[in-house]
C-alpha atoms as a PDB file:
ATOM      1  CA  UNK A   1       4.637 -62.280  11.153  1.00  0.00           C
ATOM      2  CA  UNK A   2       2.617 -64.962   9.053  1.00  0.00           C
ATOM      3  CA  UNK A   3       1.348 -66.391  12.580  1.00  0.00           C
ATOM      4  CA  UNK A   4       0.031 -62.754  13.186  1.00  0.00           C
ATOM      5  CA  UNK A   5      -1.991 -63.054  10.296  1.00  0.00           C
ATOM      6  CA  UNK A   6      -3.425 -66.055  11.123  1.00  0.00           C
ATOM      7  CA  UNK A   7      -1.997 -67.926   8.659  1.00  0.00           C
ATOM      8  CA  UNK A   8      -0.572 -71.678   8.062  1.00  0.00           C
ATOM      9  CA  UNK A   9       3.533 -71.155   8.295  1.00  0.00           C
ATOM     10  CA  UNK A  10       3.903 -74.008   5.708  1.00  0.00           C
ATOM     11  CA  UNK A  11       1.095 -73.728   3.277  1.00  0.00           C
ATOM     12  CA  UNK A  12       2.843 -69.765   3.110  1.00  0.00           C
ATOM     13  CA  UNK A  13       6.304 -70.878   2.387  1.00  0.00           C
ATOM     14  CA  UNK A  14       4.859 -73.546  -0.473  1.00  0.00           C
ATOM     15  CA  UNK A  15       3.421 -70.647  -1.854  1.00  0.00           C
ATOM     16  CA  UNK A  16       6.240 -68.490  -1.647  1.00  0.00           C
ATOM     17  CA  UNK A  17       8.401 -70.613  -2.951  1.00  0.00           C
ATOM     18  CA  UNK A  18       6.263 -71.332  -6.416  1.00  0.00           C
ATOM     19  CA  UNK A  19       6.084 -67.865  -6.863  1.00  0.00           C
ATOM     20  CA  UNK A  20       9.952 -66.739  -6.632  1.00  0.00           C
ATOM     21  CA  UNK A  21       9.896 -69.763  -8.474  1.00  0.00           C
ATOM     22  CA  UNK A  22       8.171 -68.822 -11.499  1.00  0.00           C
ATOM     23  CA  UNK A  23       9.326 -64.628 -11.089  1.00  0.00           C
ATOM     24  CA  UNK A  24      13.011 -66.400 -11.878  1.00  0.00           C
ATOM     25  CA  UNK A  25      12.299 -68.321 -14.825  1.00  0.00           C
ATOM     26  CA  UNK A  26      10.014 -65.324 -15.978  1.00  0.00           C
ATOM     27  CA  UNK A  27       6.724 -67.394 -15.690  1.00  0.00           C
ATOM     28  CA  UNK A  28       6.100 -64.594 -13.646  1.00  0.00           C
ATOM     29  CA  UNK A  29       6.482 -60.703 -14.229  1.00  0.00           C
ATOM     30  CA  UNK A  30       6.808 -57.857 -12.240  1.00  0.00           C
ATOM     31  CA  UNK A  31       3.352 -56.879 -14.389  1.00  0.00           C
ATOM     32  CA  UNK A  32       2.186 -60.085 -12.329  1.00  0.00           C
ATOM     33  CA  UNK A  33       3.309 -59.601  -8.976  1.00  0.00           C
ATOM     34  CA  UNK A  34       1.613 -55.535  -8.926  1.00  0.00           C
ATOM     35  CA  UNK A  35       5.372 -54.866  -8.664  1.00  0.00           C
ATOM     36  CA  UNK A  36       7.304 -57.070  -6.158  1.00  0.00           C
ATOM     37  CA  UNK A  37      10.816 -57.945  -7.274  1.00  0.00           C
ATOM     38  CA  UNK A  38      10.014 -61.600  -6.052  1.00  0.00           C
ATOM     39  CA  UNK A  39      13.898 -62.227  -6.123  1.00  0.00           C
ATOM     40  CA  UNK A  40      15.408 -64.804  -3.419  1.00  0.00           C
ATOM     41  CA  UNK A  41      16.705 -62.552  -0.526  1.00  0.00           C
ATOM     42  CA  UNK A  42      14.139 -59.818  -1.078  1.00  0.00           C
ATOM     43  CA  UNK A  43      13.194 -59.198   2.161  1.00  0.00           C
ATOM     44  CA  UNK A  44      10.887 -56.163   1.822  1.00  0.00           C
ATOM     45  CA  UNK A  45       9.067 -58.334  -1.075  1.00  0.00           C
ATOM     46  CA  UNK A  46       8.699 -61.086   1.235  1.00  0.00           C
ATOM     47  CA  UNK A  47       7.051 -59.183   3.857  1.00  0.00           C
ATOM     48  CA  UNK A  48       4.933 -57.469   0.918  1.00  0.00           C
ATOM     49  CA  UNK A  49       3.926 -60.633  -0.127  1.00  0.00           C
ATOM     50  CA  UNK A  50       2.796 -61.748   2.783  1.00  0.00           C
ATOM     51  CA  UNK A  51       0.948 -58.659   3.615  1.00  0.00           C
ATOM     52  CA  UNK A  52      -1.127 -58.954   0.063  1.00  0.00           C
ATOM     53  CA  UNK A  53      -1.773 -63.128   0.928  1.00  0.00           C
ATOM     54  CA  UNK A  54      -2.906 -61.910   4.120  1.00  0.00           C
ATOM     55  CA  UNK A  55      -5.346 -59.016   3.325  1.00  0.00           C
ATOM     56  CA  UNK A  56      -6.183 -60.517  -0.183  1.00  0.00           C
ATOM     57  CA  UNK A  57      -4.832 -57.882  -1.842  1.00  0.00           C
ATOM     58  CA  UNK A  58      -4.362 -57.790  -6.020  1.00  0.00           C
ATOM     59  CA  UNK A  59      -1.684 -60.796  -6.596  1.00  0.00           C
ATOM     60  CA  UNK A  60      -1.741 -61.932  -3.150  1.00  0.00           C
ATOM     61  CA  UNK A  61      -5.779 -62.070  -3.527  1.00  0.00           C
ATOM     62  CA  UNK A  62      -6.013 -65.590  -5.360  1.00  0.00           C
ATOM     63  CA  UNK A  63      -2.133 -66.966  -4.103  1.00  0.00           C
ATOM     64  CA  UNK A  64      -3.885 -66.942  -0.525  1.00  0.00           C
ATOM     65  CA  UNK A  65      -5.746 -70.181  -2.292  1.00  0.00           C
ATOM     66  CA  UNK A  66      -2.987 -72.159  -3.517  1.00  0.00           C
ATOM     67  CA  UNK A  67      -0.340 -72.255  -6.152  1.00  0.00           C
ATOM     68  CA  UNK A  68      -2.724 -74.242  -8.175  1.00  0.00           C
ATOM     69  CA  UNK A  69      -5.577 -71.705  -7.596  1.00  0.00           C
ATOM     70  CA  UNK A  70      -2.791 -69.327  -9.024  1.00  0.00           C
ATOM     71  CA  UNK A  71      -1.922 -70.742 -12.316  1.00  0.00           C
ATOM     72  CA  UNK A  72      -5.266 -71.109 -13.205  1.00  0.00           C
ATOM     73  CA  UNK A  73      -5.800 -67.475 -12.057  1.00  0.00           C
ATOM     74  CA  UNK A  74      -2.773 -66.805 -14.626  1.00  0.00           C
ATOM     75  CA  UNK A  75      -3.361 -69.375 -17.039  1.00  0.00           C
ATOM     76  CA  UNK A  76       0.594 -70.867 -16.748  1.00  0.00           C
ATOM     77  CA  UNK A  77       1.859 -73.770 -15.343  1.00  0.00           C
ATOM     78  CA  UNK A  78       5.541 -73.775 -13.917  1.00  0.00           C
END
């Protein structure tokens, strides 16, 4: 699916990562995430998520730039 998109498989899953990341130390909300459960296993968050990286789409909008594009974008740090 991420290939479909046209989009770097690894760069994705770094991103991912930081974000389920911060949603499970509450860094992150649901408020946050325009209201993806972004809980490990989650599948139909995962392929949400991707869809709003790939289309730009609210959160998904600046996370398509980088985890470190995103906490500025949110003003936290994990």
């Amino acid at each position: 699916m991420i290939s479909r998109f046209g989009l770097d498989d690894d760069a994705i899953a770094v991103v991912m990562s930081w974000a389920f990341e911060c949603f499970e130390k509450g860094i992150l909300t649901k408020n946050d995430t325009d209201g993806l459960n972004l809980t490990w296993g989650n599948k139909s968050a995962v392929i949400a998520f991707i869809r709003k990286i790939a289309y730009k789409e609210g959160f998904g909008n600046p996370l398509g730039m980088g985890c470190k594009k995103e906490s500025s974008v949110i003003g936290k740090k994990l």
